[in-house]
PDB file of N, CA and C in Angstrom:
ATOM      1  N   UNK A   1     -15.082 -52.353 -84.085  1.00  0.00           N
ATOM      2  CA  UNK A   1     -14.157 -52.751 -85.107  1.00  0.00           C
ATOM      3  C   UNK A   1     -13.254 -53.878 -84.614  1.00  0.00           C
ATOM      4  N   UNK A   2     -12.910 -53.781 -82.961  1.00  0.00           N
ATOM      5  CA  UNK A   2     -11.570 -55.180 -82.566  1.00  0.00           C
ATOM      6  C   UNK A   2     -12.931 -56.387 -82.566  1.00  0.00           C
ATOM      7  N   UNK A   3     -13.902 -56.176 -82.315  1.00  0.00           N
ATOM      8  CA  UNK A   3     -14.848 -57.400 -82.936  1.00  0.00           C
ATOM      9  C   UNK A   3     -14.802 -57.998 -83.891  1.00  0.00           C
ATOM     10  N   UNK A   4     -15.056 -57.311 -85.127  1.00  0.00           N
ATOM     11  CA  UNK A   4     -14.596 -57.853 -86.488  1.00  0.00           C
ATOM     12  C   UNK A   4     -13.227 -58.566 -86.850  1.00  0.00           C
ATOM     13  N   UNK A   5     -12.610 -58.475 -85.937  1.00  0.00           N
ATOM     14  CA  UNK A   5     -11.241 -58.489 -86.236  1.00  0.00           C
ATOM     15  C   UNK A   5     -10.837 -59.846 -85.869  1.00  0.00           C
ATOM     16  N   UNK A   6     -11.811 -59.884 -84.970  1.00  0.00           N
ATOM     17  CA  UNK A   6     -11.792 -61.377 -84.121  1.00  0.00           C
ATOM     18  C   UNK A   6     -12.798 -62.637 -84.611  1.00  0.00           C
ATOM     19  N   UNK A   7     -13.366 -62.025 -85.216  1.00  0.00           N
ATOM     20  CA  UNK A   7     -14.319 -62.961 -86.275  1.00  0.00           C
ATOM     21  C   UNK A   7     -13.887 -63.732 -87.223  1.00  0.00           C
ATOM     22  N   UNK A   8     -12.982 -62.877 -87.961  1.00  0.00           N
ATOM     23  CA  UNK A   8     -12.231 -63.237 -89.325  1.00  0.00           C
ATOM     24  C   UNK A   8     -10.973 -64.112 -89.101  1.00  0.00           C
ATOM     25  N   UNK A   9     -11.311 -65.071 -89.147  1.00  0.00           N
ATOM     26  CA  UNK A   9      -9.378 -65.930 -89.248  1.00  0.00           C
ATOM     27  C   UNK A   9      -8.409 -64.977 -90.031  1.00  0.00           C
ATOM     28  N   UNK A  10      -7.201 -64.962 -89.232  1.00  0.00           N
ATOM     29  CA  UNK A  10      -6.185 -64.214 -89.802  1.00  0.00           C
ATOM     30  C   UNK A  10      -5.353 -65.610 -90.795  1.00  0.00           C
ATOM     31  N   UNK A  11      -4.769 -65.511 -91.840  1.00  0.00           N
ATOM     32  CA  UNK A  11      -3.875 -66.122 -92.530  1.00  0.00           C
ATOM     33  C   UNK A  11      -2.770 -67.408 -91.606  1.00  0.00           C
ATOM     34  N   UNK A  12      -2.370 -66.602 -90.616  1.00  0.00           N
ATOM     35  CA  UNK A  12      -1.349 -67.551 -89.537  1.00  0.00           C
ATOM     36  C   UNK A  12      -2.340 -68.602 -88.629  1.00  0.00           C
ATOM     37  N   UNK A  13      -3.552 -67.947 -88.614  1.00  0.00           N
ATOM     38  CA  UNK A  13      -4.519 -69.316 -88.088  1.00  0.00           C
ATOM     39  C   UNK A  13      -4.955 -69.925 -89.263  1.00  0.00           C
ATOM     40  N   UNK A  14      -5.020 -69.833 -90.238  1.00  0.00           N
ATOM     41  CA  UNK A  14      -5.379 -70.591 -90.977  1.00  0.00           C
ATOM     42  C   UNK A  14      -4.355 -71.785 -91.677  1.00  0.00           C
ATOM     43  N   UNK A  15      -3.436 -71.292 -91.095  1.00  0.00           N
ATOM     44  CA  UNK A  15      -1.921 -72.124 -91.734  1.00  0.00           C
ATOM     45  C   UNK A  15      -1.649 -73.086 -90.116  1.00  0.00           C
ATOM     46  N   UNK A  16      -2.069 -72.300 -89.118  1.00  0.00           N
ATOM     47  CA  UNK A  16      -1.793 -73.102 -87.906  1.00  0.00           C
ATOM     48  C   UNK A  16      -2.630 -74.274 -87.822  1.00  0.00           C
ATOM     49  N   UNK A  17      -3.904 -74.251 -88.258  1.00  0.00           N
ATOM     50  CA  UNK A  17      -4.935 -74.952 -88.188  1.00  0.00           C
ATOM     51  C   UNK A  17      -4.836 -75.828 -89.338  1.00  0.00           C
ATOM     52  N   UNK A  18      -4.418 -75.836 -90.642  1.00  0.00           N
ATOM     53  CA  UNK A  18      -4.021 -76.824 -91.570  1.00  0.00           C
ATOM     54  C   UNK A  18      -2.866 -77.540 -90.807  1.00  0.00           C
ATOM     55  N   UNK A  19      -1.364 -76.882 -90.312  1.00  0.00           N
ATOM     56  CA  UNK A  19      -0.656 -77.443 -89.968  1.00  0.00           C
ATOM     57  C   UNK A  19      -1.668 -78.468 -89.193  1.00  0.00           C
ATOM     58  N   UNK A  20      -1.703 -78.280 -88.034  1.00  0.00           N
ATOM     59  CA  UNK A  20      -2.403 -79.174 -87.085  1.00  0.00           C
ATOM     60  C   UNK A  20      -2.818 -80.431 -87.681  1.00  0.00           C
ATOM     61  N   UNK A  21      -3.718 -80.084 -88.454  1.00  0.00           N
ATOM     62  CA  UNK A  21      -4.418 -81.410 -88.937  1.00  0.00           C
ATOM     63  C   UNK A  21      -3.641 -82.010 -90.137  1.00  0.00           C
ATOM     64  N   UNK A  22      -2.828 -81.399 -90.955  1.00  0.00           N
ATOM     65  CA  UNK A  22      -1.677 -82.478 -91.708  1.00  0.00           C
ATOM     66  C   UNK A  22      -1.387 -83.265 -91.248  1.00  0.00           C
ATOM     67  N   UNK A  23      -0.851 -82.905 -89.788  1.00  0.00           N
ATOM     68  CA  UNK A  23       0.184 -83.287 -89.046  1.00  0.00           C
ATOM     69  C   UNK A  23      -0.595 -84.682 -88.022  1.00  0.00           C
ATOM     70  N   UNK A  24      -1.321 -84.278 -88.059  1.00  0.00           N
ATOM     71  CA  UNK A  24      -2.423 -85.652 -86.451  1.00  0.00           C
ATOM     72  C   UNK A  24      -3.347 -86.246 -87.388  1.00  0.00           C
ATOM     73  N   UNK A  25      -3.993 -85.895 -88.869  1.00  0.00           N
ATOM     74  CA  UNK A  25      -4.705 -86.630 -88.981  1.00  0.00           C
ATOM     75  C   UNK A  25      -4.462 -87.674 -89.525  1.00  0.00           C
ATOM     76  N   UNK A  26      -3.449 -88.157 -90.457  1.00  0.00           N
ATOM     77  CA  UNK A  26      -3.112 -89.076 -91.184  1.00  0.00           C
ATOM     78  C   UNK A  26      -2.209 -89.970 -90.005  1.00  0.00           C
ATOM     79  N   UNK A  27      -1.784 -89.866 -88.502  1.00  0.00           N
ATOM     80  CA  UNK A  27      -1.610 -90.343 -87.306  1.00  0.00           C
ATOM     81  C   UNK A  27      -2.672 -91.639 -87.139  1.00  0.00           C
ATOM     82  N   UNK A  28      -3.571 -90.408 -86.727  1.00  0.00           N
ATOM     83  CA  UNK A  28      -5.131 -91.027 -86.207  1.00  0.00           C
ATOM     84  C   UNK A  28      -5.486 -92.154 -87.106  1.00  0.00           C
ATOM     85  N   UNK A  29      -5.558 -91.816 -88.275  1.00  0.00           N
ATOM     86  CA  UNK A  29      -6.132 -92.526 -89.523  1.00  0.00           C
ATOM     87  C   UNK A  29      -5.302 -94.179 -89.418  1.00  0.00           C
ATOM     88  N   UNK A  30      -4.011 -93.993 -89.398  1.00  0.00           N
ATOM     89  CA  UNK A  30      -2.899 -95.236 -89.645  1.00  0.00           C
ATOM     90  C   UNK A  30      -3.310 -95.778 -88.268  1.00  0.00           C
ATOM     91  N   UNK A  31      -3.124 -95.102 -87.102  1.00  0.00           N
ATOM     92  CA  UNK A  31      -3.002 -96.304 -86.059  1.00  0.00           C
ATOM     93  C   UNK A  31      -4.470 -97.217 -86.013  1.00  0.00           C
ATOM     94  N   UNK A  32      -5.307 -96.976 -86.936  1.00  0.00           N
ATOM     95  CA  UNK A  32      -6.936 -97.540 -86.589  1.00  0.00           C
ATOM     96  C   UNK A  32      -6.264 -98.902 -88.135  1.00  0.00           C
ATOM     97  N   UNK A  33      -5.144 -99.109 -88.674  1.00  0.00           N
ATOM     98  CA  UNK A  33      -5.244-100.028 -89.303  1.00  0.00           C
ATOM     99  C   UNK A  33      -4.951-101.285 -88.991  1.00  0.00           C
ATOM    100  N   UNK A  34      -5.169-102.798 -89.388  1.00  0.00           N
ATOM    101  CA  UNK A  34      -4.727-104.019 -89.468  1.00  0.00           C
ATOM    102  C   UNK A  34      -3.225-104.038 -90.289  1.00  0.00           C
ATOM    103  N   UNK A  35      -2.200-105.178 -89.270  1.00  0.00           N
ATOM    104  CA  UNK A  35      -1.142-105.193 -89.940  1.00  0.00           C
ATOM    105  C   UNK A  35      -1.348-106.373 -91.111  1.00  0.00           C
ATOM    106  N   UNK A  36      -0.716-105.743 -92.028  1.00  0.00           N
ATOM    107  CA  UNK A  36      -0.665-106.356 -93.519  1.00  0.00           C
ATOM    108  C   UNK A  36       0.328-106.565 -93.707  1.00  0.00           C
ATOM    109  N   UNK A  37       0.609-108.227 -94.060  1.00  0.00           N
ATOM    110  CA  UNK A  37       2.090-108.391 -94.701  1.00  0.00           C
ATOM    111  C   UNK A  37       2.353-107.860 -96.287  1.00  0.00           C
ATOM    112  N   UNK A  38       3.702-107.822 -96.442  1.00  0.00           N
ATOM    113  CA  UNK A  38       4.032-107.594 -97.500  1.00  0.00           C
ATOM    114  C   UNK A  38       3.096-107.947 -98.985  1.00  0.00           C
ATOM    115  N   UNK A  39       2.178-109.115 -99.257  1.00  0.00           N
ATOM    116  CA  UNK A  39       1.504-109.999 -99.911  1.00  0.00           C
ATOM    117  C   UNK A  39       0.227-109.317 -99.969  1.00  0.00           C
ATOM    118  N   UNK A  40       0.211-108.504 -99.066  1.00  0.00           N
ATOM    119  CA  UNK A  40      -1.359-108.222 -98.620  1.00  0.00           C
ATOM    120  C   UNK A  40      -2.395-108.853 -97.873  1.00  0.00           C
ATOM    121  N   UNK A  41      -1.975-109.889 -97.314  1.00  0.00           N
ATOM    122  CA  UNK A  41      -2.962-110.646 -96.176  1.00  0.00           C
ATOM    123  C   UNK A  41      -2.631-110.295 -95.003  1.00  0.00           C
ATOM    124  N   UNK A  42      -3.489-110.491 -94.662  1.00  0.00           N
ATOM    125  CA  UNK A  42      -3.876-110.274 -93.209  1.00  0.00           C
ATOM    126  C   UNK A  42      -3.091-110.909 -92.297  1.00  0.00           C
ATOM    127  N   UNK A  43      -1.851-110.042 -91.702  1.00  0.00           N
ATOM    128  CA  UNK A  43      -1.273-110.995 -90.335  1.00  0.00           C
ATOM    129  C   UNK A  43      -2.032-111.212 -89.164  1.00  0.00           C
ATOM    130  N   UNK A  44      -0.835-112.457 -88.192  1.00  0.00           N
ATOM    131  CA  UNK A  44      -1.805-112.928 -87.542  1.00  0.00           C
ATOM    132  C   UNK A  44      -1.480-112.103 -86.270  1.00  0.00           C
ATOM    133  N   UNK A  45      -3.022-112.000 -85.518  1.00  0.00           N
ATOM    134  CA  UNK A  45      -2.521-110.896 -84.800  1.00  0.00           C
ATOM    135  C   UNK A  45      -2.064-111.757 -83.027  1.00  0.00           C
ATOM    136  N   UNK A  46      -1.704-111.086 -82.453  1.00  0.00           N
ATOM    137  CA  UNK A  46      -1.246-112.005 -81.045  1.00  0.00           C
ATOM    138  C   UNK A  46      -2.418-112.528 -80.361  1.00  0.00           C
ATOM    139  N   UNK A  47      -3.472-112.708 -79.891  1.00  0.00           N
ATOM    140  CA  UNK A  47      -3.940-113.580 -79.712  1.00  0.00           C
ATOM    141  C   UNK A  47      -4.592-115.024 -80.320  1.00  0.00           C
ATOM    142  N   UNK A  48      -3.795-114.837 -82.193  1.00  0.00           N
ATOM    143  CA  UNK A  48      -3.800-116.092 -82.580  1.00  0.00           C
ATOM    144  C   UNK A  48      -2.544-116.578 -82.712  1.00  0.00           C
ATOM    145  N   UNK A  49      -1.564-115.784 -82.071  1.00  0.00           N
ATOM    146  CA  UNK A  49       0.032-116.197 -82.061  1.00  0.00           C
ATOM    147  C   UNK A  49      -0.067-117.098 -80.529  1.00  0.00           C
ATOM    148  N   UNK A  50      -0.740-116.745 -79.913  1.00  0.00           N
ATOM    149  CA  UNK A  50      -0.613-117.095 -78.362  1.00  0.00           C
ATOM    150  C   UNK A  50      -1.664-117.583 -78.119  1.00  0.00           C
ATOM    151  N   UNK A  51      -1.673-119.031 -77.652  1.00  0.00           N
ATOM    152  CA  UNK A  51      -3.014-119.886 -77.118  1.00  0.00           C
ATOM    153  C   UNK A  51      -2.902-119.737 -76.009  1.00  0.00           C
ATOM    154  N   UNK A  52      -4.564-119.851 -75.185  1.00  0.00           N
ATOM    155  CA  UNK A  52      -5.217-119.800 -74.318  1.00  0.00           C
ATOM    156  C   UNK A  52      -3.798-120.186 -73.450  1.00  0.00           C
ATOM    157  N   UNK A  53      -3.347-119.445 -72.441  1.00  0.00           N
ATOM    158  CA  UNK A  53      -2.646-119.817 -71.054  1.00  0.00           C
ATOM    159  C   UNK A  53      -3.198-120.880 -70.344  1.00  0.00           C
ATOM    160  N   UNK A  54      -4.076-120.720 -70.148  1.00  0.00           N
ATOM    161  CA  UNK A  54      -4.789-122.151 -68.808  1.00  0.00           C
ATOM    162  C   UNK A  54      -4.637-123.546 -69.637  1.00  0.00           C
ATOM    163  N   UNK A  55      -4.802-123.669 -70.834  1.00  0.00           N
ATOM    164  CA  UNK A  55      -4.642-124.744 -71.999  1.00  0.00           C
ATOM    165  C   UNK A  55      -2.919-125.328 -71.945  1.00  0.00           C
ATOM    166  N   UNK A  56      -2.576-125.023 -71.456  1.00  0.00           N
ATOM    167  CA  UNK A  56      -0.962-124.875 -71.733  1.00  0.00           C
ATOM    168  C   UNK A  56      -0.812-126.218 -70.351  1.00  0.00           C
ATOM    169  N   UNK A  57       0.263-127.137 -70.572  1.00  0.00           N
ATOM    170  CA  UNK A  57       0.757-128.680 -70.173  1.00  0.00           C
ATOM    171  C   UNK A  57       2.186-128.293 -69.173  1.00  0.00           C
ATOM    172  N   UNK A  58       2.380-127.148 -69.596  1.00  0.00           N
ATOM    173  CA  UNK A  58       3.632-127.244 -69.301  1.00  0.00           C
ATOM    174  C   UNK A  58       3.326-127.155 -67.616  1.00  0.00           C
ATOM    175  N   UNK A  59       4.803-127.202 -66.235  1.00  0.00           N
ATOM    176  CA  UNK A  59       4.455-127.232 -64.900  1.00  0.00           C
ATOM    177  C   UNK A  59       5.500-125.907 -65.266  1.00  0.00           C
ATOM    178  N   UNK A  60       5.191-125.309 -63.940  1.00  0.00           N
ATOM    179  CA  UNK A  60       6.055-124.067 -63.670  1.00  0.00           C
ATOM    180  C   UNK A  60       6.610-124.354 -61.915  1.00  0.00           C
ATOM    181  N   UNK A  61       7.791-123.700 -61.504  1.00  0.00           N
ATOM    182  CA  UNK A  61       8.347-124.011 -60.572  1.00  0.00           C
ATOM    183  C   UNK A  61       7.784-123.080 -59.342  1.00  0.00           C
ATOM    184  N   UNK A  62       7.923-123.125 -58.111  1.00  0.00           N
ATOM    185  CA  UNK A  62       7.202-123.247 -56.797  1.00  0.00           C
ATOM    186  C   UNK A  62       7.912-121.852 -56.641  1.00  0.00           C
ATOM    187  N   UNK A  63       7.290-120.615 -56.272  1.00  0.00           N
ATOM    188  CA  UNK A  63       7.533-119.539 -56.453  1.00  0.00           C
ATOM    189  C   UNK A  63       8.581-119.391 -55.108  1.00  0.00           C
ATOM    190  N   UNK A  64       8.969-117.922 -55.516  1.00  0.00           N
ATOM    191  CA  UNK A  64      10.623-117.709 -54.152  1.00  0.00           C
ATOM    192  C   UNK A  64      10.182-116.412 -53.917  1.00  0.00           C
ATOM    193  N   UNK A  65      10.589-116.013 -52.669  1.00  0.00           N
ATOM    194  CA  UNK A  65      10.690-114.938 -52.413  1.00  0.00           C
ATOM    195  C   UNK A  65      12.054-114.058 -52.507  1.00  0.00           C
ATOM    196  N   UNK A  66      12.412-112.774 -53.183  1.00  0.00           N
ATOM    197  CA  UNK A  66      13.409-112.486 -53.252  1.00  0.00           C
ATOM    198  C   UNK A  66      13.687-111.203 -52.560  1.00  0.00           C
ATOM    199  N   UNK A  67      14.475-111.098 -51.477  1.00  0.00           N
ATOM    200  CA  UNK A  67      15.205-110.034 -50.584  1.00  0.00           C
ATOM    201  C   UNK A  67      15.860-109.179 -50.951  1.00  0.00           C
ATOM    202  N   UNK A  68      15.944-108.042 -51.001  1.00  0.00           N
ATOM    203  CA  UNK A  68      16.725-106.854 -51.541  1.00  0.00           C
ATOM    204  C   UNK A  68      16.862-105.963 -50.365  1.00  0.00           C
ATOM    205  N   UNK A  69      18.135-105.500 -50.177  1.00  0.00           N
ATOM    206  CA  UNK A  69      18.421-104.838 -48.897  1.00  0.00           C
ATOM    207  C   UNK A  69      18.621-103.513 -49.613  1.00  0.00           C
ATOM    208  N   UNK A  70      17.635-102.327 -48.995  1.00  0.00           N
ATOM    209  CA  UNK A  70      18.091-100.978 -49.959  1.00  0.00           C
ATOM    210  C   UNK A  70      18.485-100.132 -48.693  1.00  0.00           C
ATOM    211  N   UNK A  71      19.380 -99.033 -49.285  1.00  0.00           N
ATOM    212  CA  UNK A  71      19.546 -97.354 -48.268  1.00  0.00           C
ATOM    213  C   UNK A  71      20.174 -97.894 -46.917  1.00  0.00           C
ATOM    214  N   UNK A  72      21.329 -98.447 -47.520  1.00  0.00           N
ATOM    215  CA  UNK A  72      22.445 -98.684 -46.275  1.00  0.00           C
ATOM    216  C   UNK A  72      23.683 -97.845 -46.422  1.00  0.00           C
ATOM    217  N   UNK A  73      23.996 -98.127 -45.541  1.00  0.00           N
ATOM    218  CA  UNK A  73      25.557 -96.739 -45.439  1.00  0.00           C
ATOM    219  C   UNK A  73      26.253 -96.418 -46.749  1.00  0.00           C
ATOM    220  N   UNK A  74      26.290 -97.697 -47.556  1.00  0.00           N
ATOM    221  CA  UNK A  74      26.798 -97.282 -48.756  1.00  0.00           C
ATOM    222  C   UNK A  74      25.846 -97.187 -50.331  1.00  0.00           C
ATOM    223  N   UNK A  75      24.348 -96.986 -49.670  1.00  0.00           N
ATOM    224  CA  UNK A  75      23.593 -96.601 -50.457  1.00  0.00           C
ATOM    225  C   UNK A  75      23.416 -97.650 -51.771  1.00  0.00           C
ATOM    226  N   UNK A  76      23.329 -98.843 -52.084  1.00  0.00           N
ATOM    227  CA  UNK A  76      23.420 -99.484 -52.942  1.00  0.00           C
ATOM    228  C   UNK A  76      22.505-100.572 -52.644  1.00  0.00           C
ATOM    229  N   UNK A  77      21.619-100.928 -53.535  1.00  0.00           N
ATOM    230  CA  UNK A  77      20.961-102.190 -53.422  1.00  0.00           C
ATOM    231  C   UNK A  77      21.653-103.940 -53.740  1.00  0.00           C
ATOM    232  N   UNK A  78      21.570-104.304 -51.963  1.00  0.00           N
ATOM    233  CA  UNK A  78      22.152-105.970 -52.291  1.00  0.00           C
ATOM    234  C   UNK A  78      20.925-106.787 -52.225  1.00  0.00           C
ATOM    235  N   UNK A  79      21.460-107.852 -53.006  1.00  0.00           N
ATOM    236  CA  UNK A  79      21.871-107.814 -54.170  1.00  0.00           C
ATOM    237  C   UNK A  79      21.393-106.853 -55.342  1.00  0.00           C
ATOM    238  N   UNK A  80      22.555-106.301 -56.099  1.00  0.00           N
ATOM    239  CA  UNK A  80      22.809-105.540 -57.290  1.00  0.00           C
ATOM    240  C   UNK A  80      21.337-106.149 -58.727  1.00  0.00           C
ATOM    241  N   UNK A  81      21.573-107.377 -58.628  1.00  0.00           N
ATOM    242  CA  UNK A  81      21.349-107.794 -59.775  1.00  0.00           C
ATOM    243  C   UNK A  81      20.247-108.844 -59.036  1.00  0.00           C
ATOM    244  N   UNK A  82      18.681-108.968 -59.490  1.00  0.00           N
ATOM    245  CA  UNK A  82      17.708-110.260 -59.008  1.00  0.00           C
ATOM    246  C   UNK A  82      17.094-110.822 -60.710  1.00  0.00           C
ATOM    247  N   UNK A  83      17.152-112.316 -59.989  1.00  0.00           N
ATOM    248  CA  UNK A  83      16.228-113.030 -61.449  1.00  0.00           C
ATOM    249  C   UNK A  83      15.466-113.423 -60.631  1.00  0.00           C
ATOM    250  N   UNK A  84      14.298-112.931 -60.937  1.00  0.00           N
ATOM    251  CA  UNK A  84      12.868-113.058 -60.304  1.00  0.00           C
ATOM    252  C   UNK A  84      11.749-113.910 -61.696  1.00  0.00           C
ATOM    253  N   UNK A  85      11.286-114.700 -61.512  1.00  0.00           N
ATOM    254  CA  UNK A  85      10.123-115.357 -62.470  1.00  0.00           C
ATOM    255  C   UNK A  85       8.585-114.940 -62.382  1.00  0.00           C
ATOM    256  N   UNK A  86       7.990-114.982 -63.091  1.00  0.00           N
ATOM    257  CA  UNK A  86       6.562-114.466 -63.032  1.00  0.00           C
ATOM    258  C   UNK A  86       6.102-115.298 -61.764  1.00  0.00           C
ATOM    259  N   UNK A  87       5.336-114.386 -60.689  1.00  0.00           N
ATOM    260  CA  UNK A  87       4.874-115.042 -59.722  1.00  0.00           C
ATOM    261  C   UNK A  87       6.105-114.947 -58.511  1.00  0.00           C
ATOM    262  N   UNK A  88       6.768-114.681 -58.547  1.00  0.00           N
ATOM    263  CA  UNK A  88       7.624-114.630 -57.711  1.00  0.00           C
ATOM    264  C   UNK A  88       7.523-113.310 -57.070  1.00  0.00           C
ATOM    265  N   UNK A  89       7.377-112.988 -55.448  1.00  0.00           N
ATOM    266  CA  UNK A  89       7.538-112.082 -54.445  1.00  0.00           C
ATOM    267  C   UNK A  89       8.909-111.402 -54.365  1.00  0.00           C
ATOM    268  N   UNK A  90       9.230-110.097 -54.344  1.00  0.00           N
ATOM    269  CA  UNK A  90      10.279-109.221 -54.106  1.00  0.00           C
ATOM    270  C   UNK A  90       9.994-108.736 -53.187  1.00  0.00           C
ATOM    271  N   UNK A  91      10.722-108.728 -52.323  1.00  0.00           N
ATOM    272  CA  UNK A  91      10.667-107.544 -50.766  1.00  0.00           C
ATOM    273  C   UNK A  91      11.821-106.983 -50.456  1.00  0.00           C
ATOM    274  N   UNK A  92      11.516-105.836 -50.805  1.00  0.00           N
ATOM    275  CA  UNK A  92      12.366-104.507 -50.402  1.00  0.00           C
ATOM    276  C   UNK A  92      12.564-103.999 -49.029  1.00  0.00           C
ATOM    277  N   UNK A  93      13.786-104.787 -48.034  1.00  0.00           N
ATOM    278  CA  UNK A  93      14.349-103.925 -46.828  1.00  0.00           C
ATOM    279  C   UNK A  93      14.954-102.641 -46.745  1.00  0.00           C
ATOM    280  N   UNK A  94      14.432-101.741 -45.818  1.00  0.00           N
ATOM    281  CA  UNK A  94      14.893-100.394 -46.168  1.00  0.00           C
ATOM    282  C   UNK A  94      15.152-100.370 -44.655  1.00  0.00           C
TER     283      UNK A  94
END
């Protein structure tokens, strides 16, 4: 008889198991869409916002290395504050 019992969905699994899928499937469904403007066309998506990198004229500046002194007596990283640029080396003294 605890066989049968275990066969049959009880009411609270059957409400657990709707919950579930109310809840994740219309998730799943939206994130698989294209963004649409207001108008209904098709926005543009970032790799037609952003041309090819290597194509690009511009010069970029001669990279730096930047020093950070950490876990000294007064426990604080000097300098506090780094502006580091893409391509640029950080090295952490400990």
């Amino acid at each position: 008889m605890a066989l049968k019992a275990l066969k049959t969905p009880s009411w609270l699994a059957v409400i657990f198991v709707s919950f579930i899928l109310a809840t994740h499937l219309p998730t799943a469904c939206l994130a698989q869409d294209k963004p649409v403007s207001s108008n209904g066309n098709p926005t543009a998506t970032a790799d037609a916002m952003n041309p090819d990198p290597s194509s690009s004229t511009t010069s970029s500046a001669p990279t730096q290395t930047h020093t950070i002194q950490v876990g000294l007596a007064d426990h604080v990283f000097k300098p506090d504050v780094t502006n580091a640029s893409i391509g640029d080396t950080i090295e952490f003294l400990f």
